[in-house]
N, C-alpha and C. Protein backbone atom coordinates (compact mmCIF):
# COMPACT_ATOMS: atom_id res chain seq x y z
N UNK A 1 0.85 -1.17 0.00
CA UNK A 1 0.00 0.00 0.00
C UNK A 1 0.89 1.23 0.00
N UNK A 2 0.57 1.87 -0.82
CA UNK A 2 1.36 3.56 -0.70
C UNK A 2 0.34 4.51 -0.87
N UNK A 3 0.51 5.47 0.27
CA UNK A 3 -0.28 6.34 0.45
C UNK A 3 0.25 8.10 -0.36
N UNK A 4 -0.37 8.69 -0.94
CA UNK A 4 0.27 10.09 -1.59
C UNK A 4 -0.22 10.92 -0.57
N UNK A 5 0.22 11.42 0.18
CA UNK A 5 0.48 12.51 1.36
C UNK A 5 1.26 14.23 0.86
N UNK A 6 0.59 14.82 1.26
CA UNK A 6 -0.43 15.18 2.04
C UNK A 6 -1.51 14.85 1.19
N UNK A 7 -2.87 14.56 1.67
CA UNK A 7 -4.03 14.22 1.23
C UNK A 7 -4.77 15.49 1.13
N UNK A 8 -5.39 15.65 -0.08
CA UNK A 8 -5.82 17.06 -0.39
C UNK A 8 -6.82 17.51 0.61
N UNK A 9 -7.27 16.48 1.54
CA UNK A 9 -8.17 17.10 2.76
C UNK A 9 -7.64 16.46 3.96
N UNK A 10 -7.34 17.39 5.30
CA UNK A 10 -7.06 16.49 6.19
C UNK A 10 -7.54 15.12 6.58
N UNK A 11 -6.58 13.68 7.11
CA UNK A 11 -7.55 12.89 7.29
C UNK A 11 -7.98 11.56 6.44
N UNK A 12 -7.67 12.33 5.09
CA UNK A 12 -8.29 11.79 4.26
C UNK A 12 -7.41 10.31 3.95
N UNK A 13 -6.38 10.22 4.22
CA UNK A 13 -4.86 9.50 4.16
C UNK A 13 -5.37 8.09 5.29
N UNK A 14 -6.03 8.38 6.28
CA UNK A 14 -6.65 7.68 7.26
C UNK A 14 -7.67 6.92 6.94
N UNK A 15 -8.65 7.53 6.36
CA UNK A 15 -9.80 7.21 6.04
C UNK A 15 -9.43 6.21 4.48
N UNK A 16 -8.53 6.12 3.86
CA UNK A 16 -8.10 5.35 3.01
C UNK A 16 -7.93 4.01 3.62
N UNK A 17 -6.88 4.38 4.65
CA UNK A 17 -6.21 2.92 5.12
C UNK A 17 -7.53 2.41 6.12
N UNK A 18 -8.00 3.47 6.88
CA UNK A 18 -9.22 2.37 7.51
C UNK A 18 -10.00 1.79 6.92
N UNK A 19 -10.63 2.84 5.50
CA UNK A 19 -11.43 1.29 4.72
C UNK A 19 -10.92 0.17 4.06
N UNK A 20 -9.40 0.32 4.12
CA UNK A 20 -8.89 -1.14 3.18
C UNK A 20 -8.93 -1.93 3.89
N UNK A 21 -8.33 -1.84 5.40
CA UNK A 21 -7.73 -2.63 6.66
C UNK A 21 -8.56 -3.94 6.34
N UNK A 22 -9.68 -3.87 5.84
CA UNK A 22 -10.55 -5.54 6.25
C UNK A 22 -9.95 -6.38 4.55
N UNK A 23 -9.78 -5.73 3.68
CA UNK A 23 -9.21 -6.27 2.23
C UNK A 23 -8.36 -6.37 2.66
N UNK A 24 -7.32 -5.73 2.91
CA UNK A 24 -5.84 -6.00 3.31
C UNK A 24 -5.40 -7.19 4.43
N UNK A 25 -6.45 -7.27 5.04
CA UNK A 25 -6.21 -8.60 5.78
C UNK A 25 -7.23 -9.71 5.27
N UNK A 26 -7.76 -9.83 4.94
CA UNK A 26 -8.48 -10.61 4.22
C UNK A 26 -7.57 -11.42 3.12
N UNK A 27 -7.14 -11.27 2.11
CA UNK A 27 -6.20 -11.14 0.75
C UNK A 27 -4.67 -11.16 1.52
N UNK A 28 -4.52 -10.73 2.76
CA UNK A 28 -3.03 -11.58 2.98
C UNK A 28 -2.07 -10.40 2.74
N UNK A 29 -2.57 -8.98 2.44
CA UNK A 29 -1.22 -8.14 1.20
C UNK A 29 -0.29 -7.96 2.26
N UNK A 30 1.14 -8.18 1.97
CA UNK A 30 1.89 -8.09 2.52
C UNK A 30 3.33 -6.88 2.42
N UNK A 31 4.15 -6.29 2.90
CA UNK A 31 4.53 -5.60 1.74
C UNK A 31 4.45 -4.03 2.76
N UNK A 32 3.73 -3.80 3.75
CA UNK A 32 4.00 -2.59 4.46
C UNK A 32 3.12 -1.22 4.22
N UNK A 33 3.36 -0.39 4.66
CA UNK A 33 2.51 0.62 4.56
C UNK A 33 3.67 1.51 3.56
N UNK A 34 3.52 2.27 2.60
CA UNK A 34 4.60 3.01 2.14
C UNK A 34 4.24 4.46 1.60
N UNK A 35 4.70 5.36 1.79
CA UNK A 35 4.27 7.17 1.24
C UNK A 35 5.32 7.53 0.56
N UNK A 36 4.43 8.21 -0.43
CA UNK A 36 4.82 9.47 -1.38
C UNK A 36 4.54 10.75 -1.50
N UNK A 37 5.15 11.42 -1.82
CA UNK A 37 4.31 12.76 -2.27
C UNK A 37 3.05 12.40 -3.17
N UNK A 38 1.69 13.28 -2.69
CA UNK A 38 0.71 13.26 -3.36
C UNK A 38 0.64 13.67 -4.86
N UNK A 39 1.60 14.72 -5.34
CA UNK A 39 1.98 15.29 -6.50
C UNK A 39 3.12 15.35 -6.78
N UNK A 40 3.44 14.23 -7.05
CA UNK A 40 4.87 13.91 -7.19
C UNK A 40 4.58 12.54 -7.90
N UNK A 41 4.47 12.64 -9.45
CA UNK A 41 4.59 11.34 -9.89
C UNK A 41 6.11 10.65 -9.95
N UNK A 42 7.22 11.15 -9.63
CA UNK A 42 8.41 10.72 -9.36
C UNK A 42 8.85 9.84 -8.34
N UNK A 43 8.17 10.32 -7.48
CA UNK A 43 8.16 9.83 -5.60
C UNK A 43 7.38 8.65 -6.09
N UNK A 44 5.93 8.39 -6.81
CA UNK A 44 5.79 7.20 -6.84
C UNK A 44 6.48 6.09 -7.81
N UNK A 45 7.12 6.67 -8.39
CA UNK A 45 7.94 5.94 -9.32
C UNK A 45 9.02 5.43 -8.25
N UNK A 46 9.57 5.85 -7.43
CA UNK A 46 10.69 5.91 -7.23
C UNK A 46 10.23 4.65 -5.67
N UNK A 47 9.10 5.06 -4.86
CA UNK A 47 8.82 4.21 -3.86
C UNK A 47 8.05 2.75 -4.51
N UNK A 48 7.59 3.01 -6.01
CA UNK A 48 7.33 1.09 -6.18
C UNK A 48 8.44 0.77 -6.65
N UNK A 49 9.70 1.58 -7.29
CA UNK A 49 10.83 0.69 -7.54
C UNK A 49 11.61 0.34 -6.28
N UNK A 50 11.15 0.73 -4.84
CA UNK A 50 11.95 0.37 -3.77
C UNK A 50 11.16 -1.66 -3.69
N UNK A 51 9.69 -1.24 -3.55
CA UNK A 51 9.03 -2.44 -3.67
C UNK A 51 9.51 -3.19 -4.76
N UNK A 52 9.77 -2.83 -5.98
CA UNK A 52 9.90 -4.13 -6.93
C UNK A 52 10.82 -4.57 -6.76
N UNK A 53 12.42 -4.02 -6.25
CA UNK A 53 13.34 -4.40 -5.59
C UNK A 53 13.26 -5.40 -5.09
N UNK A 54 12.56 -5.10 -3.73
CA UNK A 54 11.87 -6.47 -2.66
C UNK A 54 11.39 -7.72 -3.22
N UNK A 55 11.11 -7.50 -4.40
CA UNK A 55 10.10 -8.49 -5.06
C UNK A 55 10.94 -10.18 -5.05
N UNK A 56 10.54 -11.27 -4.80
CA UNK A 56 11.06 -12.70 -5.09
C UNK A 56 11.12 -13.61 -6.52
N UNK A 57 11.75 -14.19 -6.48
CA UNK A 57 12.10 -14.66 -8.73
C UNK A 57 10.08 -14.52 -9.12
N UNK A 58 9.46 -15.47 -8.09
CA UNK A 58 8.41 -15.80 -8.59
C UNK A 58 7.36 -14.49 -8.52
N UNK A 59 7.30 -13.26 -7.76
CA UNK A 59 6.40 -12.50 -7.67
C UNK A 59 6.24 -11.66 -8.63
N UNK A 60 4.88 -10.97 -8.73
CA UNK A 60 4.86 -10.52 -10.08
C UNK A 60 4.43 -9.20 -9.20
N UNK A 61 4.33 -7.75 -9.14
CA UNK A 61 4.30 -6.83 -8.89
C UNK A 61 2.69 -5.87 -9.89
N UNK A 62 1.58 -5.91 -9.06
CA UNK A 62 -0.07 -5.52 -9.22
C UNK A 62 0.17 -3.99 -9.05
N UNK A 63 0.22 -3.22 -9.56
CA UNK A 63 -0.44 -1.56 -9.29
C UNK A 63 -1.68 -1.28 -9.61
N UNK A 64 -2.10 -1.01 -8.51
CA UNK A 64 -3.45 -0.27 -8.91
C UNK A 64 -4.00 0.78 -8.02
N UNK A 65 -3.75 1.70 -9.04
CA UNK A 65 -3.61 3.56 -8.58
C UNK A 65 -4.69 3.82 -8.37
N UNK A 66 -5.05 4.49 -7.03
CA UNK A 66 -6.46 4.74 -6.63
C UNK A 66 -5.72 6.13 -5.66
N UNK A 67 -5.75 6.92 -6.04
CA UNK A 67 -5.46 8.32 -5.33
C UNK A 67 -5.58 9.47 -6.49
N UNK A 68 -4.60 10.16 -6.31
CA UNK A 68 -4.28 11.90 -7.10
C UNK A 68 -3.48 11.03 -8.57
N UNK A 69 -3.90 11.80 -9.34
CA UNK A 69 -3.65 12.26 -10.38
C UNK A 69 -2.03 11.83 -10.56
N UNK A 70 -1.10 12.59 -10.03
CA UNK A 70 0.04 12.88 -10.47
C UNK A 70 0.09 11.43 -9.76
N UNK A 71 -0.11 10.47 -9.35
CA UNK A 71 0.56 9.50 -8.42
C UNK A 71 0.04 8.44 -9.70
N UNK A 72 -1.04 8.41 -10.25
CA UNK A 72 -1.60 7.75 -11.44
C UNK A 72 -0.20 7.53 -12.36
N UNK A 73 -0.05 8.76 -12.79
CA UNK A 73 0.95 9.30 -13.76
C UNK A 73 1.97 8.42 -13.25
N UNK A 74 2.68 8.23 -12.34
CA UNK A 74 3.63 7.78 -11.66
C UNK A 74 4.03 6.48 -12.07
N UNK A 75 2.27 5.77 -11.61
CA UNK A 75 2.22 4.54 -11.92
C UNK A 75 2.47 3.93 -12.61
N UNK A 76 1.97 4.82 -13.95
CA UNK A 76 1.55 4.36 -15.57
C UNK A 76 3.19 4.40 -16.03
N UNK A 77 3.99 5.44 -15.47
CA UNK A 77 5.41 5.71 -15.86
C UNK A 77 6.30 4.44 -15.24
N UNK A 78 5.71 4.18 -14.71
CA UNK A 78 6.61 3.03 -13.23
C UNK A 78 6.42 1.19 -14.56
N UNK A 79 5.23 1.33 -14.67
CA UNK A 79 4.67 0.14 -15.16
C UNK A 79 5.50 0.29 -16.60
N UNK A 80 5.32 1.21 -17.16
CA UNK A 80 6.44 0.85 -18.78
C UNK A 80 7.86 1.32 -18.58
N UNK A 81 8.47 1.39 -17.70
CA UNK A 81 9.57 1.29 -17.43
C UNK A 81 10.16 0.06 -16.78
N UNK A 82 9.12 -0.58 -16.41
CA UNK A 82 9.87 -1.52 -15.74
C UNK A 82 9.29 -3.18 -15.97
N UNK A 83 9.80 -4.47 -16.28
CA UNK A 83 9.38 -5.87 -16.78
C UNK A 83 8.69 -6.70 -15.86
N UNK A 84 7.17 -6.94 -16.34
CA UNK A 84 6.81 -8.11 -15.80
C UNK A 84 5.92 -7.44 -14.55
N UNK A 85 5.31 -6.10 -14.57
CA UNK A 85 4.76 -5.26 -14.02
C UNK A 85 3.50 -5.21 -14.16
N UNK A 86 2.42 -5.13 -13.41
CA UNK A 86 0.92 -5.26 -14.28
C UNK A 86 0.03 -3.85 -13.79
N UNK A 87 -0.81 -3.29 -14.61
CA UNK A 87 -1.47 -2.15 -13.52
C UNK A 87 -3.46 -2.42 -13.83
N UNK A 88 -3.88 -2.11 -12.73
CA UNK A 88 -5.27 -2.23 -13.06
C UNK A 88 -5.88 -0.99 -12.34
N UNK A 89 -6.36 -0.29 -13.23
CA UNK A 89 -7.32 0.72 -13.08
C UNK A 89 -8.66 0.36 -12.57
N UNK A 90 -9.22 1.40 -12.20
CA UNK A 90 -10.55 1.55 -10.92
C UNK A 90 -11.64 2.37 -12.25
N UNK A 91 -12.50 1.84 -12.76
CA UNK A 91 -13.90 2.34 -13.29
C UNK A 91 -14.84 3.14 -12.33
N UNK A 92 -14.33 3.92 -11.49
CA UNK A 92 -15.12 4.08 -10.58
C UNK A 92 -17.15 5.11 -11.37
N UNK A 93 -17.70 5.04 -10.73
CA UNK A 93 -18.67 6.08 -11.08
C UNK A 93 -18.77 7.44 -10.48
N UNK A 94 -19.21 8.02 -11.45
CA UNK A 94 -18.89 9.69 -10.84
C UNK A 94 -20.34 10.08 -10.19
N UNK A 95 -19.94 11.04 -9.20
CA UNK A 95 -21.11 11.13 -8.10
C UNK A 95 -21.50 12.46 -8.59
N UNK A 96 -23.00 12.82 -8.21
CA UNK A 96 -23.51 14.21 -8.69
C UNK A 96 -22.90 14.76 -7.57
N UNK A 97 -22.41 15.91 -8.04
CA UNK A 97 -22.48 17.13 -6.92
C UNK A 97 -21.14 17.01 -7.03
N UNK A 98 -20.23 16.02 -8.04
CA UNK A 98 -18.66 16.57 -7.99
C UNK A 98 -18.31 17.25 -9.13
N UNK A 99 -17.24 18.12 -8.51
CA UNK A 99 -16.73 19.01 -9.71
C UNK A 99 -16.58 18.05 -11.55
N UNK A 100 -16.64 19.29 -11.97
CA UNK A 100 -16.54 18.61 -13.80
C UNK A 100 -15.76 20.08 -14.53
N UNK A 101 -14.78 20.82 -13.62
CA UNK A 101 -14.23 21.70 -14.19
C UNK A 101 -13.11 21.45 -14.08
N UNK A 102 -11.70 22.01 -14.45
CA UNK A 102 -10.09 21.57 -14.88
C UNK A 102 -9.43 22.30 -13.66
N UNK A 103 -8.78 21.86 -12.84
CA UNK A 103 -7.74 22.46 -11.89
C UNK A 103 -7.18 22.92 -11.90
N UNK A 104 -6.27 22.97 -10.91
CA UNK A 104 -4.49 23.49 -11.14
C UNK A 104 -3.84 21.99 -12.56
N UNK A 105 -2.58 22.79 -13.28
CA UNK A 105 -2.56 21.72 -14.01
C UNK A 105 -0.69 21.96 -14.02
N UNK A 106 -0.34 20.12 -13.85
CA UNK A 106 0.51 19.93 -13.54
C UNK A 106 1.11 19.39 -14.86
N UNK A 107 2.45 19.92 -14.70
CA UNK A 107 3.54 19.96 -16.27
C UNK A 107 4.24 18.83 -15.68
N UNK A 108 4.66 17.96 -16.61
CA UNK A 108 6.10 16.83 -15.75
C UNK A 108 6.71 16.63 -17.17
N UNK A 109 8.01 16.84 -16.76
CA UNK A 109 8.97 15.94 -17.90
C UNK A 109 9.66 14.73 -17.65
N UNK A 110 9.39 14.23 -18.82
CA UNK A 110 9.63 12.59 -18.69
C UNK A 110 10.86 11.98 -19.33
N UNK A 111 11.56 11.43 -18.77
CA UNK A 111 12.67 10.76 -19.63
C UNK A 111 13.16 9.65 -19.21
N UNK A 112 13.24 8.84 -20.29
CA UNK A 112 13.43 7.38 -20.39
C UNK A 112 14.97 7.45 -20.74
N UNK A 113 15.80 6.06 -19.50
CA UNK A 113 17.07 6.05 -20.18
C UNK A 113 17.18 5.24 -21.33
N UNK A 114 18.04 5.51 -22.40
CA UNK A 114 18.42 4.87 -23.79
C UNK A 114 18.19 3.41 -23.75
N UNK A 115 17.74 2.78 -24.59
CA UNK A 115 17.58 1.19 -24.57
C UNK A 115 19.19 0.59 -24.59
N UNK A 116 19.56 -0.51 -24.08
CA UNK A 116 20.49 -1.24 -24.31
C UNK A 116 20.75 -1.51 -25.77
């Protein structure tokens, strides 16, 4: 589990991990609690390559980005950079009464090292 901190509302970082706590023990996930910057798709790049590190010959390494935006980004950057990586996205449904206008908007530059 990695959490993107600060959570755009106090709290909110809490209220994540208390509703997983019964999946997370249920399903066995093992693997720790781990944080990033919330807007920082780098930080999450950089904290699942600490995890894939960890990883054993046989484990295969699941992302599935359920927070901010830039941590998405992270993911998606993390997953084609790196072999044998899988990511699964959340269909969630959108609720009335949430915004449908464009934010603050975040620039990132990306660079891939040279292929072998």
């Amino acid at each position: 589990m990695v959490f993107g901190v600060p959570a755009f509302r106090p709290g909110w970082e809490m209220d994540a991990f208390a509703n997983n706590i019964r999946v997370i023990d249920e399903w066995r996930i093992s693997g720790g609690v781990h944080f990033c910057g919330a807007e920082n798709p780098a930080g999450a790049v950089d904290v699942l390559a600490e995890i894939y590190r960890g990883l054993r010959a046989n484990e295969r390494l699941v992302v599935g980005p359920i927070g901010t935006k830039p941590n998405g980004i992270g993911a998606a950057l993390f997953a084609a950079a790196y072999e044998n990586v899988g990511i699964l996205y959340d269909h969630p449904r959108r609720r009335m009464g949430r915004s449908s206008q464009t934010g603050r908007w975040h620039i990132f530059r990306v660079e891939f090292p040279a292929a072998p």
